[in-house]
C-alpha atoms as a PDB file:
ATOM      1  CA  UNK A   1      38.555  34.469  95.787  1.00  0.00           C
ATOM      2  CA  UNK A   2      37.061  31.539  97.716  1.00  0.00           C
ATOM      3  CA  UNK A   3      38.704  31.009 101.091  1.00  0.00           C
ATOM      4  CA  UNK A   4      41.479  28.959 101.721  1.00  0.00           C
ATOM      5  CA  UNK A   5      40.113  24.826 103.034  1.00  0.00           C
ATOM      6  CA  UNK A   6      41.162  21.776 103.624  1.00  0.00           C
ATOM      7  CA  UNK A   7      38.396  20.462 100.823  1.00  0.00           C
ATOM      8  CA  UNK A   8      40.654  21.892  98.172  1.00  0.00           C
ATOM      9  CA  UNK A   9      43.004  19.252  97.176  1.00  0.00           C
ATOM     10  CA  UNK A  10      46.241  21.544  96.278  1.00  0.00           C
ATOM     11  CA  UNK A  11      45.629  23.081  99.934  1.00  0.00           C
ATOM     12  CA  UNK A  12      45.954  20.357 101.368  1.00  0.00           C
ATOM     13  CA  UNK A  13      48.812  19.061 100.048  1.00  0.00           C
ATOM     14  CA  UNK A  14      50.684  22.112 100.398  1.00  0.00           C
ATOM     15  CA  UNK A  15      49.617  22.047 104.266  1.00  0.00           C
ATOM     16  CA  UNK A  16      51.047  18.751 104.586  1.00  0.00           C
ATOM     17  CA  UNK A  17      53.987  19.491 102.436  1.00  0.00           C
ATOM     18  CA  UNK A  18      54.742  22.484 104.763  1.00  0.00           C
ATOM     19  CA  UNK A  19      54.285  20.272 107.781  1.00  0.00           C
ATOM     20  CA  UNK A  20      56.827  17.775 106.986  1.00  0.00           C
ATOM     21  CA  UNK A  21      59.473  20.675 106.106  1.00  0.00           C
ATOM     22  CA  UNK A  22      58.578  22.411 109.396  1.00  0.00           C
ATOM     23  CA  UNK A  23      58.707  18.962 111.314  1.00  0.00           C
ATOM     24  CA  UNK A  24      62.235  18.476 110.112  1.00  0.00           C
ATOM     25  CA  UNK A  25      63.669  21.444 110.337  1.00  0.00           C
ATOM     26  CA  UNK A  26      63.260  21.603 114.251  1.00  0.00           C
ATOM     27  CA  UNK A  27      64.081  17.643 113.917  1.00  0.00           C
ATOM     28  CA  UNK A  28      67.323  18.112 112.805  1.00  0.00           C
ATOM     29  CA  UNK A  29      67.909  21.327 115.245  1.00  0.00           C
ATOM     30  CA  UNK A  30      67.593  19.076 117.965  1.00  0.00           C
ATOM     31  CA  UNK A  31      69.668  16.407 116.442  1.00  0.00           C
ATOM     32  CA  UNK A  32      72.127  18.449 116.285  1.00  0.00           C
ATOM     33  CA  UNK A  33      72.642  19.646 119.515  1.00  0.00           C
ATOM     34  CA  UNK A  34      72.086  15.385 120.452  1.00  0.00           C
ATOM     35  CA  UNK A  35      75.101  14.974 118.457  1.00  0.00           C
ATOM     36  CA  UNK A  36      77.168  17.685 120.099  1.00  0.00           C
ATOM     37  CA  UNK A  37      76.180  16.293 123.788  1.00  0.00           C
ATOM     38  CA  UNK A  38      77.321  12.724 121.991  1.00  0.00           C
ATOM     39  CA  UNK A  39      80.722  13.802 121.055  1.00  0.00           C
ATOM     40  CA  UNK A  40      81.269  16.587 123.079  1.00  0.00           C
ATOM     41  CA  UNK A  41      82.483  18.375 120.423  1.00  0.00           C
ATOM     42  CA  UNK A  42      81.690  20.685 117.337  1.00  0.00           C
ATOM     43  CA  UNK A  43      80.639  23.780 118.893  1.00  0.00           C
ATOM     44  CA  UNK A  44      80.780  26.565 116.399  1.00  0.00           C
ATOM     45  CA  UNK A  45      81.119  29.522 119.193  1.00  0.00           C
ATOM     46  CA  UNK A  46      83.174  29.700 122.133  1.00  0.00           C
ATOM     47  CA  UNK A  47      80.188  31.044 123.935  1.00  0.00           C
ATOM     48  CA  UNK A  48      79.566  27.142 123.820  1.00  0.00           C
ATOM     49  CA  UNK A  49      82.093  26.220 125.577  1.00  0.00           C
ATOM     50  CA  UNK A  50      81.276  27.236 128.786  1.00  0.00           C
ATOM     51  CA  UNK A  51      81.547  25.513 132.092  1.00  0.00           C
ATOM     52  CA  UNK A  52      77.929  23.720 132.397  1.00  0.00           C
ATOM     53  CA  UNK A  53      76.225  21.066 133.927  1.00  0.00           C
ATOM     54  CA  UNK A  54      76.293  19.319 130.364  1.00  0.00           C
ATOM     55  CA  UNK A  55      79.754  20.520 129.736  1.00  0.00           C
ATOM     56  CA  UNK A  56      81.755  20.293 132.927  1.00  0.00           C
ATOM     57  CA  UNK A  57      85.285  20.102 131.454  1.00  0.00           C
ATOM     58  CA  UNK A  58      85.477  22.881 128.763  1.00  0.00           C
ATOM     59  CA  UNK A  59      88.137  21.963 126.471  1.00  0.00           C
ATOM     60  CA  UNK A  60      89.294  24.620 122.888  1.00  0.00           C
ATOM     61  CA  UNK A  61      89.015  21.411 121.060  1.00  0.00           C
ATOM     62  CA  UNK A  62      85.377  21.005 121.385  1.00  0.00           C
ATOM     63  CA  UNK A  63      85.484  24.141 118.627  1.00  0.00           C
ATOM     64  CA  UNK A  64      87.062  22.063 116.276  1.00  0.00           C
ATOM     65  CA  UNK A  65      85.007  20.782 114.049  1.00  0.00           C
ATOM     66  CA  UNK A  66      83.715  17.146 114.170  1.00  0.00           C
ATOM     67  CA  UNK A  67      82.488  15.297 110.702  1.00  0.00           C
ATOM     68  CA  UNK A  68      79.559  13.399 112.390  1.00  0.00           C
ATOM     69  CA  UNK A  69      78.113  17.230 113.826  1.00  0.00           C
ATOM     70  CA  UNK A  70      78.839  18.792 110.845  1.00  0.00           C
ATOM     71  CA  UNK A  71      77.347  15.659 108.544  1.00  0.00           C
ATOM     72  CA  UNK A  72      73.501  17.006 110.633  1.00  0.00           C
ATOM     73  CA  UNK A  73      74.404  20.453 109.684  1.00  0.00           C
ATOM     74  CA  UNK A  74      74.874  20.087 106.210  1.00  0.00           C
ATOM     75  CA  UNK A  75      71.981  17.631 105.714  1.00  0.00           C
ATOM     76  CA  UNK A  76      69.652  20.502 107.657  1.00  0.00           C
ATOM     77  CA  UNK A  77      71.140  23.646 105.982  1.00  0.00           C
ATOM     78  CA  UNK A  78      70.254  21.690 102.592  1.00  0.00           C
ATOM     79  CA  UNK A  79      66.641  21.550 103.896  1.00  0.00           C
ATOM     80  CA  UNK A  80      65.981  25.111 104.637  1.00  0.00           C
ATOM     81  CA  UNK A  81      67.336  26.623 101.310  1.00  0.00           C
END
C-alpha cells in the first residue's frame, strides 16, 4: 500500500474535509458558551450556576432553557452525528 500524501488527490480532500468539521466543531463549542455569557442563561447543570466572576448573581432560572443557546446546540449536535 503506498503511503498516505498530500499528492493524492482523495487525501487531500479528505484532510481538508476533516479540517473544516474539526474547525467547527470547537467553533460552535465556543459559541456556545459566548451565547450563555450573552444571555446569562441556558445552563444545562446546576454545577453551572455557581457564584463566579462571570456569574456573580446565580439565579435557578439561568437552568431554564433559552431558544437562542439551545438554537447553537442543535445546529452543533447536527454536526457531530
Amino acid at each position: 500500500m503506498d503511503k498516505l500524501s498530500l499528492q493524492d488527490p482523495l487525501f487531500t480532500t479528505y484532510v481538508i474535509a476533516a479540517t473544516l468539521m474539526i474547525l467547527k466543531a470547537v467553533t460552535m463549542s465556543w459559541l456556545t458558551v459566548v451565547r450563555m455569557m450573552q444571555v446569562k442563561g441556558g445552563f444545562r447543570s446546576p454545577e453551572d450556576m455557581r457564584k463566579t466572576p462571570l456569574n456573580p448573581v446565580p439565579n435557578p432560572k439561568q437552568l431554564e432553557p433559552d431558544e437562542r443557546v439551545e438554537r447553537i446546540r442543535r445546529a452543533h449536535s447536527s454536526s457531530s452525528s
